[in-house]
PDB file of N, CA and C in Angstrom:
ATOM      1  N   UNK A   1     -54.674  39.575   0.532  1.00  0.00           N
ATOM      2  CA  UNK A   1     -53.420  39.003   0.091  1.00  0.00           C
ATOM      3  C   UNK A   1     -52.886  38.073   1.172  1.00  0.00           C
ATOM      4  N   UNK A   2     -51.973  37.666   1.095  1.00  0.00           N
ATOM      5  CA  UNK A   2     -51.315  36.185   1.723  1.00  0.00           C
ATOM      6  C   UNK A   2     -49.858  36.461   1.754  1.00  0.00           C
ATOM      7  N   UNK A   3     -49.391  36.151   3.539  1.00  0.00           N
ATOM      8  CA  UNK A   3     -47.728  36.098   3.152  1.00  0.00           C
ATOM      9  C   UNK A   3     -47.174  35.028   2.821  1.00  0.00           C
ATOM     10  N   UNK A   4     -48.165  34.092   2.281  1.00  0.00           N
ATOM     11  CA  UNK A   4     -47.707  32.738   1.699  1.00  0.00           C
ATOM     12  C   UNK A   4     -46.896  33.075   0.281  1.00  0.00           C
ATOM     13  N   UNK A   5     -45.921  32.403  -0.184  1.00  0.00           N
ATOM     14  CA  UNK A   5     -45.393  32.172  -1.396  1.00  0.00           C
ATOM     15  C   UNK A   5     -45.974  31.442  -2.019  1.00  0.00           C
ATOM     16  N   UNK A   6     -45.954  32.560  -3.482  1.00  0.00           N
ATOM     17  CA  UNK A   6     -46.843  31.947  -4.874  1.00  0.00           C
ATOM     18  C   UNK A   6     -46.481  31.764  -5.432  1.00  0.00           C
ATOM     19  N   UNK A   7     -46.872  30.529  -6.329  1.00  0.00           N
ATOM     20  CA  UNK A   7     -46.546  30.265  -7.459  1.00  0.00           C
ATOM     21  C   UNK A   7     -47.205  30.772  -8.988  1.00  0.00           C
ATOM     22  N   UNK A   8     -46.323  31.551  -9.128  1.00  0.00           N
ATOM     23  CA  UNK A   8     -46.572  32.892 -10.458  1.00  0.00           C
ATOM     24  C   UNK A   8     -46.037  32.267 -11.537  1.00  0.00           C
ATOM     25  N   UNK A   9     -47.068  32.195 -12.509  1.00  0.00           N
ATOM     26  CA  UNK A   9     -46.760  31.725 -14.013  1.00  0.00           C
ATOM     27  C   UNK A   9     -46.325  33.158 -14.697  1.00  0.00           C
ATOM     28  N   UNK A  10     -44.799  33.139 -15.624  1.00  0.00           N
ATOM     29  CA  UNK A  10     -44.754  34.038 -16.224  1.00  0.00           C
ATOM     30  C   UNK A  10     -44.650  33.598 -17.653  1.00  0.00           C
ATOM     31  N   UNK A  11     -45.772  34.338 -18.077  1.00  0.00           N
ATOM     32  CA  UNK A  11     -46.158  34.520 -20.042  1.00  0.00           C
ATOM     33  C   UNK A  11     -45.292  35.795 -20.742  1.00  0.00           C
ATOM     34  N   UNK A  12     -45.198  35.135 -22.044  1.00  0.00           N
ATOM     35  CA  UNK A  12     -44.648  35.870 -22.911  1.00  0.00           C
ATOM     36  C   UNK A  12     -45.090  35.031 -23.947  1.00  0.00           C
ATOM     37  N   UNK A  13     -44.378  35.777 -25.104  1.00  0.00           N
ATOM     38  CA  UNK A  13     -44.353  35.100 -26.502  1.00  0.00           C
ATOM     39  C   UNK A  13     -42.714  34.633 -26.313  1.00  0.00           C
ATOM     40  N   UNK A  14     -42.777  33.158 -27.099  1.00  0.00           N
ATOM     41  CA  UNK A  14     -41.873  32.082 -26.871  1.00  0.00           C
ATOM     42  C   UNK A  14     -41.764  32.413 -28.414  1.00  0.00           C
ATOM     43  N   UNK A  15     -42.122  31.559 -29.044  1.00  0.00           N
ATOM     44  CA  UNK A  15     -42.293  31.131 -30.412  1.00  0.00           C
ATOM     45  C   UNK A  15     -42.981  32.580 -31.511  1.00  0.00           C
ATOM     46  N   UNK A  16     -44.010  33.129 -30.945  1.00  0.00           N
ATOM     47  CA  UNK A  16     -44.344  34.462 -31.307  1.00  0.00           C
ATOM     48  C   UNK A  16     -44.036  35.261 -32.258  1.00  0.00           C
ATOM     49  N   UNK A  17     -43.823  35.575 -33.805  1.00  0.00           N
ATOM     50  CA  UNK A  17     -43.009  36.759 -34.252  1.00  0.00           C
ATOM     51  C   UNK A  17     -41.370  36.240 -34.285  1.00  0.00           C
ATOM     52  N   UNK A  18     -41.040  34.922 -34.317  1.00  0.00           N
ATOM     53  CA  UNK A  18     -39.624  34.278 -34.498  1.00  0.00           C
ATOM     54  C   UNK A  18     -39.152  33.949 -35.723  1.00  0.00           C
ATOM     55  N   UNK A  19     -40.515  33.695 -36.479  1.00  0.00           N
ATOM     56  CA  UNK A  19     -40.460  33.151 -37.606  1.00  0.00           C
ATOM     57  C   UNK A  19     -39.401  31.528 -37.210  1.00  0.00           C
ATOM     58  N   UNK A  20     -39.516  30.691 -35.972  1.00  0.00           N
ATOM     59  CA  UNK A  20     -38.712  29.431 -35.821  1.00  0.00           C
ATOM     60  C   UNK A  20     -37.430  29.627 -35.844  1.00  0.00           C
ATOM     61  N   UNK A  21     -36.890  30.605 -36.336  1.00  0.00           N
ATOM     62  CA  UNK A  21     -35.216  31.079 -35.596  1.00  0.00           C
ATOM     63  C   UNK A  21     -34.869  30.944 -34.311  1.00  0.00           C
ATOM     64  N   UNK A  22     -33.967  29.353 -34.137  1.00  0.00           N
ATOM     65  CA  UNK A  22     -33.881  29.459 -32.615  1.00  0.00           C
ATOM     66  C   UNK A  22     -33.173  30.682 -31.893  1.00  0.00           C
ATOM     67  N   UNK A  23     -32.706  31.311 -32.375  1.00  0.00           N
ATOM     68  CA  UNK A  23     -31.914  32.515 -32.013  1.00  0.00           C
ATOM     69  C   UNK A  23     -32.803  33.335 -31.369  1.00  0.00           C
ATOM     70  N   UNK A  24     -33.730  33.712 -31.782  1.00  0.00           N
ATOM     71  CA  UNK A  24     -35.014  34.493 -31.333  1.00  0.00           C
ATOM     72  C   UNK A  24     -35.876  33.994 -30.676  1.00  0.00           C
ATOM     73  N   UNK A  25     -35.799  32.742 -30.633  1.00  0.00           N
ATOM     74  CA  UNK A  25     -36.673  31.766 -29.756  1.00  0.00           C
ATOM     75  C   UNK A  25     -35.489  31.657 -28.438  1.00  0.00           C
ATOM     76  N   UNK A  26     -34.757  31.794 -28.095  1.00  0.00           N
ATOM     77  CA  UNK A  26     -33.816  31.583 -27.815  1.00  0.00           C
ATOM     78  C   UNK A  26     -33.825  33.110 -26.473  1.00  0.00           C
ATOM     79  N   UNK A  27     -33.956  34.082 -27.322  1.00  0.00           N
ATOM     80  CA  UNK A  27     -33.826  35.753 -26.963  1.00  0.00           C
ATOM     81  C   UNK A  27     -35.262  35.655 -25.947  1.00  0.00           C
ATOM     82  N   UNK A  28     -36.076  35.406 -26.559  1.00  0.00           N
ATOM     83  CA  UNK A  28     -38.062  35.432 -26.017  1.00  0.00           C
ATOM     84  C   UNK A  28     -37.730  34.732 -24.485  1.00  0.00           C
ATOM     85  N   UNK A  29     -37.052  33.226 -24.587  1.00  0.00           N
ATOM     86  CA  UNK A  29     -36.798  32.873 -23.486  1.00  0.00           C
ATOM     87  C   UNK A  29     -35.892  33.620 -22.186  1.00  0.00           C
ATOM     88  N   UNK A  30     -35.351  34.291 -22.753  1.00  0.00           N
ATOM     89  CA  UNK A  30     -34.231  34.976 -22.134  1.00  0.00           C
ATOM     90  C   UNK A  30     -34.994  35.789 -21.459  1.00  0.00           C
ATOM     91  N   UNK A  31     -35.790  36.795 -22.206  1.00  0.00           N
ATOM     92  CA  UNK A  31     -36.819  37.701 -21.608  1.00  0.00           C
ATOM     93  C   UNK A  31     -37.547  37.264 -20.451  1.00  0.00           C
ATOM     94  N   UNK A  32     -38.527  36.240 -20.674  1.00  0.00           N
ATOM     95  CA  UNK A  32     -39.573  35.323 -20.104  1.00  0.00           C
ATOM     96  C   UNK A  32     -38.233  35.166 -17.832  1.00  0.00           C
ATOM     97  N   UNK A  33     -36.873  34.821 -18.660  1.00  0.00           N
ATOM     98  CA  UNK A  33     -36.454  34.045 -17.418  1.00  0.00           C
ATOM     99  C   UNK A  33     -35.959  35.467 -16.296  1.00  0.00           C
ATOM    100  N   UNK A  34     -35.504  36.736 -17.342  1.00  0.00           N
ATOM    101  CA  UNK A  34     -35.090  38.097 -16.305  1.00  0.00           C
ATOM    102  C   UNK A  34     -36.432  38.340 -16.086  1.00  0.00           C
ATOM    103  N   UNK A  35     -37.250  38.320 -16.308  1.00  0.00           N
ATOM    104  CA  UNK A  35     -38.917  38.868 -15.811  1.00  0.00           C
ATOM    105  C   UNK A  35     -39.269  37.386 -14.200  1.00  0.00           C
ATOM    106  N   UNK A  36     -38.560  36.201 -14.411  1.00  0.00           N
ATOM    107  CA  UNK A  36     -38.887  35.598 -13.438  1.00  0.00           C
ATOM    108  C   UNK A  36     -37.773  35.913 -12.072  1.00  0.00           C
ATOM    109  N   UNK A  37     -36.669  36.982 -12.259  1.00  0.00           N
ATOM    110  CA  UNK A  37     -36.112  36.799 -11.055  1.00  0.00           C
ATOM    111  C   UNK A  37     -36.448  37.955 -10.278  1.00  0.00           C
ATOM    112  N   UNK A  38     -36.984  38.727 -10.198  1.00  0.00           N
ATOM    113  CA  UNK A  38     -38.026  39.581  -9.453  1.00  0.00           C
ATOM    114  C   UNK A  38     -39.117  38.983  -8.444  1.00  0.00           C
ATOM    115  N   UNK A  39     -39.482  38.287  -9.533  1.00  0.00           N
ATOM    116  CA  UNK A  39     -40.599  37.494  -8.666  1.00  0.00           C
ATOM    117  C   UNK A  39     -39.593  36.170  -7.586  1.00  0.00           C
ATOM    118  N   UNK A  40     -39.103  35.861  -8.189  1.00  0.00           N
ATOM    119  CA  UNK A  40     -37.964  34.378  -6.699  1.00  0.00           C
ATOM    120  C   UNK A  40     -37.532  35.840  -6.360  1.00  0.00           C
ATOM    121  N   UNK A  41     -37.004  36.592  -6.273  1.00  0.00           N
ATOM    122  CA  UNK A  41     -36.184  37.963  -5.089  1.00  0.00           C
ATOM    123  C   UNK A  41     -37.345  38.435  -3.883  1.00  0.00           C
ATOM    124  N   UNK A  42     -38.580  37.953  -4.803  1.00  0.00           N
ATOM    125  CA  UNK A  42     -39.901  38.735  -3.597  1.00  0.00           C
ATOM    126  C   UNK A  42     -40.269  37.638  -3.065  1.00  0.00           C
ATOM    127  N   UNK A  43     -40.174  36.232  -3.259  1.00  0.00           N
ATOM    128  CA  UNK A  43     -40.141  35.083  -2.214  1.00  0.00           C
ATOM    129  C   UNK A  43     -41.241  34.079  -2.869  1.00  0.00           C
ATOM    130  N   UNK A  44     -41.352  34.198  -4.051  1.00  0.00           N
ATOM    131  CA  UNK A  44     -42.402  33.624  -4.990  1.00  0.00           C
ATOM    132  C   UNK A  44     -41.381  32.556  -5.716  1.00  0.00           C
ATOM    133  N   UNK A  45     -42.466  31.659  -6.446  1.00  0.00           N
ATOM    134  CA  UNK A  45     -41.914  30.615  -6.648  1.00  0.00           C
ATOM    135  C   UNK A  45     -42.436  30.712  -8.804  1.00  0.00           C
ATOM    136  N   UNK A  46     -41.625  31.516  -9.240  1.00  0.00           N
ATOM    137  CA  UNK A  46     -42.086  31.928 -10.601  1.00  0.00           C
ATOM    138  C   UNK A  46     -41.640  30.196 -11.862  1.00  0.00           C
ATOM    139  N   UNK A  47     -42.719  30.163 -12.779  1.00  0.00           N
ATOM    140  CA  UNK A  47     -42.722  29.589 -13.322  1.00  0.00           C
ATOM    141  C   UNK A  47     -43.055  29.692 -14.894  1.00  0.00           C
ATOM    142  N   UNK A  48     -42.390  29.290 -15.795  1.00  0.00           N
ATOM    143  CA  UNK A  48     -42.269  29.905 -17.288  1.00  0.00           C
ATOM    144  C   UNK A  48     -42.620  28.477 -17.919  1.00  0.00           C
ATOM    145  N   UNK A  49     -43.629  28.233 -18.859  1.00  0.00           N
ATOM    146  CA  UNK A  49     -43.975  27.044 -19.120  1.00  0.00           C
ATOM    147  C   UNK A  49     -43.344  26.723 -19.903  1.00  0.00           C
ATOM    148  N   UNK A  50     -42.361  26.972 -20.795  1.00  0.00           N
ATOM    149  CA  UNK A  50     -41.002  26.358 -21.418  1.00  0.00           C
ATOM    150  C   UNK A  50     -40.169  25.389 -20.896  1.00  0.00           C
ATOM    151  N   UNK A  51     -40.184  25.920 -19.284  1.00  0.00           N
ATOM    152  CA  UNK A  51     -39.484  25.167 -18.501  1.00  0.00           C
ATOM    153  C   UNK A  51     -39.839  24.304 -18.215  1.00  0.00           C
ATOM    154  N   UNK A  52     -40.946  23.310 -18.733  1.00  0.00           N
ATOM    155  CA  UNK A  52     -41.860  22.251 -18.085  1.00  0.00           C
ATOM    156  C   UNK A  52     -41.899  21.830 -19.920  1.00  0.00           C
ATOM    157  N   UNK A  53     -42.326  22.331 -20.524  1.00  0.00           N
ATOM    158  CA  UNK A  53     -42.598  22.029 -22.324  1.00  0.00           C
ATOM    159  C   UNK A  53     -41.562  21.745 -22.754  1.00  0.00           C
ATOM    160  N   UNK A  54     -40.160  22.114 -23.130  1.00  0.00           N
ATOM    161  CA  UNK A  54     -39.708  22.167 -23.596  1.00  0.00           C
ATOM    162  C   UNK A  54     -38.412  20.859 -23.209  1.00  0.00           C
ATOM    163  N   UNK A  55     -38.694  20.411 -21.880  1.00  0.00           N
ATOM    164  CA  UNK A  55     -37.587  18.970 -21.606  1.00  0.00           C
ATOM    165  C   UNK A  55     -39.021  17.871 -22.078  1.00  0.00           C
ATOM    166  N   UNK A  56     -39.523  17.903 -21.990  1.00  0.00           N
ATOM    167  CA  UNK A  56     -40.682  17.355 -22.431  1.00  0.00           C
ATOM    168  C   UNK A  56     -40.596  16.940 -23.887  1.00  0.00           C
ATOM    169  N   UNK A  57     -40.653  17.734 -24.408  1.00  0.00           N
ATOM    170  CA  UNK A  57     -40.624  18.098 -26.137  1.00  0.00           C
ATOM    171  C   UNK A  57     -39.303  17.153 -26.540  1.00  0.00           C
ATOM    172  N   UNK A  58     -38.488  17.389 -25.694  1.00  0.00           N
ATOM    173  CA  UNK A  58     -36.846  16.939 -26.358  1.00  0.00           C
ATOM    174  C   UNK A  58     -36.558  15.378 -25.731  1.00  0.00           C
ATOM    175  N   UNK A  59     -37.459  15.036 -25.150  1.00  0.00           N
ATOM    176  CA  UNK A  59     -37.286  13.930 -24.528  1.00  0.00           C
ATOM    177  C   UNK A  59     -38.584  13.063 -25.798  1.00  0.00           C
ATOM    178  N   UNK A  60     -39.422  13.217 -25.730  1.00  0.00           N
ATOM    179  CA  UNK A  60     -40.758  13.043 -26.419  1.00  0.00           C
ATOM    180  C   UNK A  60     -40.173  12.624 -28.095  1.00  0.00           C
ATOM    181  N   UNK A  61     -39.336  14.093 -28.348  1.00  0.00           N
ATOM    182  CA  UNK A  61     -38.623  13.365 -29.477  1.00  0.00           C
ATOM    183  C   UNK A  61     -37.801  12.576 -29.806  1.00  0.00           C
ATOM    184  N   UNK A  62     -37.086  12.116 -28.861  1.00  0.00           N
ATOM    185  CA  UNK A  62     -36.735  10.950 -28.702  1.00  0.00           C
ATOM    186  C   UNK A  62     -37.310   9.208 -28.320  1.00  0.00           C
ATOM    187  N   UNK A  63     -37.829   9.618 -28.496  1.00  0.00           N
ATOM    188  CA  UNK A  63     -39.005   8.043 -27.792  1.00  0.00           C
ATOM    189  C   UNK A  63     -39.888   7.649 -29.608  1.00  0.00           C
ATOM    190  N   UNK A  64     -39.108   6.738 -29.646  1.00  0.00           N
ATOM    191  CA  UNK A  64     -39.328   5.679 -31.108  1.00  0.00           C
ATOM    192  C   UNK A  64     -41.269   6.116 -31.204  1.00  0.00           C
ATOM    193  N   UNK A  65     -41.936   6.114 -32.178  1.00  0.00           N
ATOM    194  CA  UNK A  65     -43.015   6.455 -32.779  1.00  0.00           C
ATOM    195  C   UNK A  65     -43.260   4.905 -32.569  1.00  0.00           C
ATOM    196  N   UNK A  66     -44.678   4.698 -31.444  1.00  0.00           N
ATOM    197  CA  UNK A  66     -45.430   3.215 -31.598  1.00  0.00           C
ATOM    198  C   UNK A  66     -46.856   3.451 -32.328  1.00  0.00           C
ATOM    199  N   UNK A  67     -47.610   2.837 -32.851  1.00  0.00           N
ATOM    200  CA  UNK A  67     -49.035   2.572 -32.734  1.00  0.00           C
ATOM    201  C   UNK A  67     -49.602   2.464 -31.729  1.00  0.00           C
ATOM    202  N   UNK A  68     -50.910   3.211 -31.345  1.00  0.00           N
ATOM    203  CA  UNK A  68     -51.627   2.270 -30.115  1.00  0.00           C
ATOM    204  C   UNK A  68     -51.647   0.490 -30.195  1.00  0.00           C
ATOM    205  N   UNK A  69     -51.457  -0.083 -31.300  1.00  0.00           N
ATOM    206  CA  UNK A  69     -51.727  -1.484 -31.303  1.00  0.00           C
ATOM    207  C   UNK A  69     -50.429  -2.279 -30.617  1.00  0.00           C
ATOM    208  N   UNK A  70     -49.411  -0.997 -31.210  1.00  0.00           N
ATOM    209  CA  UNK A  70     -47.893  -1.880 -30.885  1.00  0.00           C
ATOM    210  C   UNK A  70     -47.903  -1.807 -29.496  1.00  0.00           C
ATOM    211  N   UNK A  71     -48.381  -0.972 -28.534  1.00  0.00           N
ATOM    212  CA  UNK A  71     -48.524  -0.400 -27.031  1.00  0.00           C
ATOM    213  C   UNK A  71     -49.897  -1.485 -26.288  1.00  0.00           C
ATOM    214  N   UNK A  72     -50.132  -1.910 -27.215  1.00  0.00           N
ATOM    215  CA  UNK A  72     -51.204  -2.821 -26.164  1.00  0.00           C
ATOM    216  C   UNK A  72     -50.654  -4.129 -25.892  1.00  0.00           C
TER     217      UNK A  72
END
C-alpha cells in the first residue's frame, strides 16, 4: 500500500431501478456522494462519475445539433 492519496472511483446505481424519476435519480446520487465523504475524511481524492457525466450531459444539451458536413 502507499501513503500517497488516491483517487477512488465510487459506483453505484445512478439511473438503476428509477424507472427515470428524477427524484430517485436524485436519492441514488445522494447515496453515491455520503459513501464519497469517508473516503476525502481518509485523505483520498473520491470520485462519482455523475460528477464528470452529468455537467457534460447538460451542457451537450445545449449545443445546437450540427452535421459533420455543417462542422467541416
Amino acid at each position: 500500500m502507499t501513503d500517497q492519496p488516491l483517487l477512488i472511483l465510487i459506483a453505484g446505481p445512478y439511473r438503476s431501478g428509477t424507472d427515470g424519476e428524477p427524484h430517485a435519480m436524485a436519492a441514488n446520487l445522494a447515496a453515491l456522494e455520503a459513501a464519497a465523504w469517508p473516503v476525502f475524511a481518509a485523505g483520498h481524492v473520491p470520485v462519482i462519475g455523475e460528477w464528470i457525466a452529468l455537467p457534460v450531459y447538460h451542457d451537450v444539451a445545449e449545443i445546437p445539433r450540427r452535421t459533420p458536413q455543417e462542422t467541416a
